[in-house]
N, C-alpha and C. Protein backbone atom coordinates (compact mmCIF):
# COMPACT_ATOMS: atom_id res chain seq x y z
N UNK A 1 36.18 -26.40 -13.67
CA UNK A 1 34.91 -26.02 -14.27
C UNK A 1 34.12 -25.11 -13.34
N UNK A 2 34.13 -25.67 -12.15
CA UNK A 2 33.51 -24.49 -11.14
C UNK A 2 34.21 -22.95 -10.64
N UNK A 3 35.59 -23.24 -11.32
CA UNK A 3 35.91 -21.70 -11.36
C UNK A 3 35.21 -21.08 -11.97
N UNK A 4 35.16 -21.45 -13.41
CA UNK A 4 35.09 -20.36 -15.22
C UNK A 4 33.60 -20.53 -14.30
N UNK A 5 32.67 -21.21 -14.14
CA UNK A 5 31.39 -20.51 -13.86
C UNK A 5 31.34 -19.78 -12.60
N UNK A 6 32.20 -19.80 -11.43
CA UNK A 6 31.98 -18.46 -10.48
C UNK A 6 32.41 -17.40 -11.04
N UNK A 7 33.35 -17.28 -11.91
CA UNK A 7 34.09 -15.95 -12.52
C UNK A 7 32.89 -15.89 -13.48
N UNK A 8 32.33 -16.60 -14.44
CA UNK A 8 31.18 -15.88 -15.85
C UNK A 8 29.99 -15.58 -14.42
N UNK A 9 29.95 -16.03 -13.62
CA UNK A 9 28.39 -15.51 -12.75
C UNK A 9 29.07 -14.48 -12.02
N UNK A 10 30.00 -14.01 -11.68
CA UNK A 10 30.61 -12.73 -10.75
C UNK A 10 30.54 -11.54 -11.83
N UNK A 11 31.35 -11.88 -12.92
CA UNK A 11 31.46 -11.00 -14.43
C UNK A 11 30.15 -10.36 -14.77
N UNK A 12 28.81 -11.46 -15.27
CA UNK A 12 27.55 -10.68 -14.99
C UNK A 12 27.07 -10.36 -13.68
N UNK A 13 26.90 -10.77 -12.79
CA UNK A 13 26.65 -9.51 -11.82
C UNK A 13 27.23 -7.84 -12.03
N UNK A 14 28.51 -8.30 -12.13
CA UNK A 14 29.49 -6.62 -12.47
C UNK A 14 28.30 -6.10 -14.05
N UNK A 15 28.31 -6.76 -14.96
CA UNK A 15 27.90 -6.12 -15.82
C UNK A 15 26.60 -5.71 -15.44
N UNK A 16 25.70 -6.12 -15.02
CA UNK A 16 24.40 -5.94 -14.40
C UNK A 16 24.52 -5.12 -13.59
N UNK A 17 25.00 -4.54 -12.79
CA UNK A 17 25.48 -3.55 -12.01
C UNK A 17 25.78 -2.54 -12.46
N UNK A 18 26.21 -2.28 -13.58
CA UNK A 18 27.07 -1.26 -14.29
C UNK A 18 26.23 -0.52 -14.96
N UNK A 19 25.04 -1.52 -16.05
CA UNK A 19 23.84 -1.34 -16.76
C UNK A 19 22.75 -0.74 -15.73
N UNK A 20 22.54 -1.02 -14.57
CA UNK A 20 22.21 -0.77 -13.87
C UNK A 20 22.52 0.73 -12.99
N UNK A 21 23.89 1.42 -13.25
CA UNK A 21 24.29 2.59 -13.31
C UNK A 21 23.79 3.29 -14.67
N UNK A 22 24.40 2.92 -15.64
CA UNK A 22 24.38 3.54 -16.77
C UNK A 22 22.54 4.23 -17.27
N UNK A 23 22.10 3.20 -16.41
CA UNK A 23 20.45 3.57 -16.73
C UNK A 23 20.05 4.78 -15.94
N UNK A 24 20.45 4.28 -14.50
CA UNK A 24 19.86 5.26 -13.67
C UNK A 24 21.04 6.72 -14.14
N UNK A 25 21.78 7.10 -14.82
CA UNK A 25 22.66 8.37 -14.77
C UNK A 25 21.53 8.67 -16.41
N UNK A 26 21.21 7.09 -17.14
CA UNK A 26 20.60 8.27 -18.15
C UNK A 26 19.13 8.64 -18.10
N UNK A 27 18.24 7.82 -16.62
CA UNK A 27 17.22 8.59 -16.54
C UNK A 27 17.42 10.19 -16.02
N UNK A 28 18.81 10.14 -15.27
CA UNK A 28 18.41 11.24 -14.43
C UNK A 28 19.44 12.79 -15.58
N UNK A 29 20.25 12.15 -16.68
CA UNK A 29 20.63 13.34 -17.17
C UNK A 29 20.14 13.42 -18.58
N UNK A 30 19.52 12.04 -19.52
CA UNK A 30 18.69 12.69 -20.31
C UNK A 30 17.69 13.39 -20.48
N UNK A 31 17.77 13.83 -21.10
CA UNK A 31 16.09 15.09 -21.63
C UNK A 31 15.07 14.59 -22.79
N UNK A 32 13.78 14.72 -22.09
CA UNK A 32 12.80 14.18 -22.80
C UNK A 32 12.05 12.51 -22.24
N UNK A 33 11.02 12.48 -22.66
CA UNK A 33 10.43 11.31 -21.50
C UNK A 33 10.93 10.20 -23.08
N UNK A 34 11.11 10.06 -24.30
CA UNK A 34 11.52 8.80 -25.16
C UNK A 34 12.71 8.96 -24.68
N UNK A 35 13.47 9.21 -24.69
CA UNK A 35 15.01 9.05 -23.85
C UNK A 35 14.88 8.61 -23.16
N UNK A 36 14.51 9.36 -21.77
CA UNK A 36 14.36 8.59 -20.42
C UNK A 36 13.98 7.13 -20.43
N UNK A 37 12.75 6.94 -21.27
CA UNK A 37 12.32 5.26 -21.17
C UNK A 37 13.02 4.61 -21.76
N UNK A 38 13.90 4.53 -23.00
CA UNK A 38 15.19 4.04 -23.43
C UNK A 38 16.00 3.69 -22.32
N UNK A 39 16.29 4.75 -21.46
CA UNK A 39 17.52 4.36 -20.28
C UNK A 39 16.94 3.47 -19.66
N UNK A 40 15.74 3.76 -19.09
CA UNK A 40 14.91 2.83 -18.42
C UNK A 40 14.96 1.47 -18.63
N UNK A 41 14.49 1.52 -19.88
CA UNK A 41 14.42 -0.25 -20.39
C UNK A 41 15.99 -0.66 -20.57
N UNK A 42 16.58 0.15 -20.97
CA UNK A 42 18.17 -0.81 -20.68
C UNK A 42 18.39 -1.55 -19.51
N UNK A 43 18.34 -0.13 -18.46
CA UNK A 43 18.46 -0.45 -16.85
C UNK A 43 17.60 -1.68 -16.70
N UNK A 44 16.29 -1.80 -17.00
CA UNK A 44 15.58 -2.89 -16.64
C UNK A 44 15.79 -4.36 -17.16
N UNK A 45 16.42 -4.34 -18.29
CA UNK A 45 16.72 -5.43 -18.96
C UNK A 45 18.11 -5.85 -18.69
N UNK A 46 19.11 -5.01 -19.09
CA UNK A 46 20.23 -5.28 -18.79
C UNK A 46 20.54 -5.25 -17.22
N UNK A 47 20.27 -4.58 -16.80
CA UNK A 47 20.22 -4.64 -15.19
C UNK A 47 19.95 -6.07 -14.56
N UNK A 48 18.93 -6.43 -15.27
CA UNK A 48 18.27 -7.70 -14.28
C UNK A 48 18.45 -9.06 -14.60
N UNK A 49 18.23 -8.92 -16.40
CA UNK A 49 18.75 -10.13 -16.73
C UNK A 49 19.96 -10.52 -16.97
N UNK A 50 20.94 -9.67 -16.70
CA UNK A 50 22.67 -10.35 -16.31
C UNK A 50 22.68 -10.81 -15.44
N UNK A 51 22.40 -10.02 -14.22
CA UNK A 51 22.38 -10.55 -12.74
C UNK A 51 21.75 -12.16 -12.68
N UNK A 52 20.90 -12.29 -12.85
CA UNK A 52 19.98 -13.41 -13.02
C UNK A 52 20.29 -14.57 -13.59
N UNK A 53 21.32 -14.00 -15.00
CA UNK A 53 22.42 -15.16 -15.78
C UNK A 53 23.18 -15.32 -14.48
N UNK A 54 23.87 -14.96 -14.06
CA UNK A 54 24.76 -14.94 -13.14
C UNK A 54 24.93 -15.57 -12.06
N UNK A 55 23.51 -15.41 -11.13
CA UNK A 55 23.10 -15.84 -10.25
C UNK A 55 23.20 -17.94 -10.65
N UNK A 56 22.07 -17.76 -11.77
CA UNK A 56 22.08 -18.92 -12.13
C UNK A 56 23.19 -19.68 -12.42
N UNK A 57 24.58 -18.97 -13.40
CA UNK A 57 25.79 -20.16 -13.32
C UNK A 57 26.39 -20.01 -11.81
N UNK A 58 26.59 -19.05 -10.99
CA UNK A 58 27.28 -19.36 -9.27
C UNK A 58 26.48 -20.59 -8.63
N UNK A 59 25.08 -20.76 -8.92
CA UNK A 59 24.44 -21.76 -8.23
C UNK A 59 24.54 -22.86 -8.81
N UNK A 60 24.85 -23.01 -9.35
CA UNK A 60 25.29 -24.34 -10.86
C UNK A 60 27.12 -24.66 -10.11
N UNK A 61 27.77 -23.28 -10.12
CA UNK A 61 28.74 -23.76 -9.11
C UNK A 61 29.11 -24.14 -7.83
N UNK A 62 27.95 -24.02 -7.48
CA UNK A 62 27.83 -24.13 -6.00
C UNK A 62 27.26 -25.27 -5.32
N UNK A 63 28.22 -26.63 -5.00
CA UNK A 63 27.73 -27.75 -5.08
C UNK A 63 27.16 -27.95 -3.53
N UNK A 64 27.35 -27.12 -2.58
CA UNK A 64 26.52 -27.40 -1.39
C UNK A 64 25.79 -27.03 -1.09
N UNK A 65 24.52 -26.34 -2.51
CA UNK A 65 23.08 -26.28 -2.77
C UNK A 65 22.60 -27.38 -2.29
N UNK A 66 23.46 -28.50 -3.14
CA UNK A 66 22.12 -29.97 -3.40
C UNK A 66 21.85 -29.53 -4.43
N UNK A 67 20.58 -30.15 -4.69
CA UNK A 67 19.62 -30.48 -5.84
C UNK A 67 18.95 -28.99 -5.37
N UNK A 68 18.97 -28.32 -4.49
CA UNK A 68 18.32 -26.39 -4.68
C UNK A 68 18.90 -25.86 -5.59
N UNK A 69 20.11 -26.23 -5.94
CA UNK A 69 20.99 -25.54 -6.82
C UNK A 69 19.59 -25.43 -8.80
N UNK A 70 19.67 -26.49 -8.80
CA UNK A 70 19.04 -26.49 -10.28
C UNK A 70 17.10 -26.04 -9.82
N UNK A 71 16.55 -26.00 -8.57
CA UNK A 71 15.50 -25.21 -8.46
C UNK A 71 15.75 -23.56 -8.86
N UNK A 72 16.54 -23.25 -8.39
CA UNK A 72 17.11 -21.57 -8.18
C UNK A 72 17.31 -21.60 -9.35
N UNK A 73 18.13 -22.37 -10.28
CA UNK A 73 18.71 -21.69 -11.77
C UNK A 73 17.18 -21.63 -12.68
N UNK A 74 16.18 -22.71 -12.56
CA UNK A 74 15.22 -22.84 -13.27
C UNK A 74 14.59 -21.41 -13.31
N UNK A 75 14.37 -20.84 -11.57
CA UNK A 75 13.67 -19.60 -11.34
C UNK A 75 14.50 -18.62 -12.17
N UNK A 76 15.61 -18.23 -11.73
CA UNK A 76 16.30 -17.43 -12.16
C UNK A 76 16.30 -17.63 -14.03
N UNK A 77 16.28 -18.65 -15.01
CA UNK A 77 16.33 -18.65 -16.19
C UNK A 77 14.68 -18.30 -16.25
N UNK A 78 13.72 -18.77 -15.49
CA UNK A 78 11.85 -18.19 -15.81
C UNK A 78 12.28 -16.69 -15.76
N UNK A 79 12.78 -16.23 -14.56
CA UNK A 79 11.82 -15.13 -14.66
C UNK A 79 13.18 -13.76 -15.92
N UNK A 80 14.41 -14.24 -16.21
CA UNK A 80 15.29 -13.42 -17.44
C UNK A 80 14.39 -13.64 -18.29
N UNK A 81 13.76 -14.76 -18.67
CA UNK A 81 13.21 -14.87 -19.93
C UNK A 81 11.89 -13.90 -19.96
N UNK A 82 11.26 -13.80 -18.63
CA UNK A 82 9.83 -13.12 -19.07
C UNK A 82 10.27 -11.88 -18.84
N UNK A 83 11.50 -11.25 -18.26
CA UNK A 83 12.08 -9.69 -17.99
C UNK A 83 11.87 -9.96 -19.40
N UNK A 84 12.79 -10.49 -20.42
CA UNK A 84 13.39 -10.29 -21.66
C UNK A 84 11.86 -10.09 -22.37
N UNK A 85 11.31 -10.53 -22.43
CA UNK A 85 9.64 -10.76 -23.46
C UNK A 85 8.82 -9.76 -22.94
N UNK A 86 8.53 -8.96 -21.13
CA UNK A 86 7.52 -8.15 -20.78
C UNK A 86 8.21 -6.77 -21.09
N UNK A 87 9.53 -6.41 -20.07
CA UNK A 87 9.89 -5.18 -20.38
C UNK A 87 10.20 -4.43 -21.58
N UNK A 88 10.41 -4.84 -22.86
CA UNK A 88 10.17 -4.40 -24.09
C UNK A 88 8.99 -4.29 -24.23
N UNK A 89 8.15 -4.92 -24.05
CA UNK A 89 6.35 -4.57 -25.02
C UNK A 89 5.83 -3.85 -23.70
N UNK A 90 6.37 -3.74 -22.48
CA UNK A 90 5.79 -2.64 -21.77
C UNK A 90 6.51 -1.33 -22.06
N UNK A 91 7.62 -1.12 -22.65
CA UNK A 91 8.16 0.02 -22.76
C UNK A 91 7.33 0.75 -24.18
N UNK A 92 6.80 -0.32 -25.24
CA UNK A 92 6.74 -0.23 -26.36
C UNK A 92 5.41 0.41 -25.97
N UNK A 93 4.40 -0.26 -24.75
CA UNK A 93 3.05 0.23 -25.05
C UNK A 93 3.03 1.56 -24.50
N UNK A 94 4.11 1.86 -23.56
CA UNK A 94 3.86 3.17 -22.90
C UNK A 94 4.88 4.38 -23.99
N UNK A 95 5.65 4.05 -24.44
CA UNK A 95 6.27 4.73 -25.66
C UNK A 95 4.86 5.82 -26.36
N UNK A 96 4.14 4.01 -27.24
CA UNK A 96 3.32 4.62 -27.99
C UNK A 96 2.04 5.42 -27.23
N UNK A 97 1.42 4.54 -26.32
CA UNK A 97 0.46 5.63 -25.40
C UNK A 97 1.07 7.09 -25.85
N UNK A 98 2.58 7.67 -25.40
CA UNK A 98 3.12 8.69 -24.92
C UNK A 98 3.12 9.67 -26.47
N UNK A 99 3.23 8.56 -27.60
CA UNK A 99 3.28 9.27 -28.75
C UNK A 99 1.85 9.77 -29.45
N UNK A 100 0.96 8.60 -29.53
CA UNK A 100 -0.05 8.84 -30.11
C UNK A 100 -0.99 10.32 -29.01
N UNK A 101 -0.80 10.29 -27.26
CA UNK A 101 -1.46 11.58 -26.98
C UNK A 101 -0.09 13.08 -27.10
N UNK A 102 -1.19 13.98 -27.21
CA UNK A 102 -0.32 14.84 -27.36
C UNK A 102 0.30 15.72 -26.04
N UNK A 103 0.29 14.76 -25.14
CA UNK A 103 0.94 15.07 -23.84
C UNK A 103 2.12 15.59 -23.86
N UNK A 104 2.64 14.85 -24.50
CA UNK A 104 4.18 14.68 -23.90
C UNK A 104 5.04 15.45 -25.74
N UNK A 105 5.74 16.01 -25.09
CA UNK A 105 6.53 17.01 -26.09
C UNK A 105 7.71 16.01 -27.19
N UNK A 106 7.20 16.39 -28.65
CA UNK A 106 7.78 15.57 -29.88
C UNK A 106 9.33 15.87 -30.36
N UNK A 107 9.88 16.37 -29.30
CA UNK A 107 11.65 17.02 -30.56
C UNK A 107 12.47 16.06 -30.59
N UNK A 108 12.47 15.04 -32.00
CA UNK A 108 12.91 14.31 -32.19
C UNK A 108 13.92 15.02 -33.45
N UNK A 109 14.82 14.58 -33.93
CA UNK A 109 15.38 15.38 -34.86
C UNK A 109 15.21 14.22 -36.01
N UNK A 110 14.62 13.02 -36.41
CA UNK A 110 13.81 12.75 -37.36
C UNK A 110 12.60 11.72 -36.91
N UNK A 111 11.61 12.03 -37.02
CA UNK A 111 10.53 11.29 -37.02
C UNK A 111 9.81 10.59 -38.21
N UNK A 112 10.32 9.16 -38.42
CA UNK A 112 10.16 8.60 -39.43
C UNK A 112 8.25 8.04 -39.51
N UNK A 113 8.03 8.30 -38.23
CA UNK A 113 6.38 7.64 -38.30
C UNK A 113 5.63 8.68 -38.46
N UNK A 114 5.49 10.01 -38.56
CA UNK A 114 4.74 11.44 -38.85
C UNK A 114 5.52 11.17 -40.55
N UNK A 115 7.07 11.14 -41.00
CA UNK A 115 7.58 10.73 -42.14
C UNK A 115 6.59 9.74 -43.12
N UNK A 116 5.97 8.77 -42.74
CA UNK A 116 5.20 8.18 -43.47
C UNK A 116 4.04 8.30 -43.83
N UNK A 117 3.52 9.00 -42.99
CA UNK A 117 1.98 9.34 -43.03
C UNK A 117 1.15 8.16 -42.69
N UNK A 118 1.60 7.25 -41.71
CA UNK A 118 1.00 6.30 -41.78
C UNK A 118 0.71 6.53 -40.38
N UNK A 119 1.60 6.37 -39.50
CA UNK A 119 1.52 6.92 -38.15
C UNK A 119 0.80 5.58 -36.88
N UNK A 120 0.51 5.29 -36.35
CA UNK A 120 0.23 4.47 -35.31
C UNK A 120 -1.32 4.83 -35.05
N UNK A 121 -1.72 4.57 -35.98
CA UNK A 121 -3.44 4.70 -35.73
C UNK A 121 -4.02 3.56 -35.68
């Protein structure tokens, strides 16, 4: 049993790592700041909260924690869960900030919220 959980906590690390590439290559080769924050929030989510799964089953395998072992997983399951719940509605508020001023340049090839006429007012 303490294998399959060092191998599923090694596995996400790798994936968290990878997401963690994949973000930073698409902040730095997409175009446009809604792209960029897309990569962003992947990188930030997927990046952190695999690792963090991860962390948490190796320490679950790792019986010469002690009883630190289930302090560390508690932290590590708090703070995936509030990555998972903050970094979306922070991406979402700076998205819309970015949409509603007319700062930042619109070439979207369909814009379904100018499409409605309803728009984020």
């Amino acid at each position: 049993m303490e294998l399959v959980l060092t191998l599923l906590g090694l596995a996400l690390l790798v994936v968290g790592a990878f997401l963690e590439l994949v973000g930073a290559i698409g902040v730095l080769r997409l175009h446009g700041f809604f792209n960029r924050v897309h990569a962003a929030t992947v990188s930030a989510i997927g990046g952190s909260v695999a690792p963090l799964l991860g962390i948490s089953l190796l320490s679950i395998a790792l019986g010469d924690l002690g009883m630190r072992r289930f302090h560390l997983v508690g932290m590590c399951l708090v703070a995936a869960l509030l990555i998972l719940i903050l970094a979306p509605a922070g991406a979402h508020a700076l998205v819309r900030a970015a949409y509603r001023s007319d700062e930042v340049a619109k070439d979207f090839t369909y814009d379904a919220i100018a499409e409605d006429g309803v728009g984020w007012d």
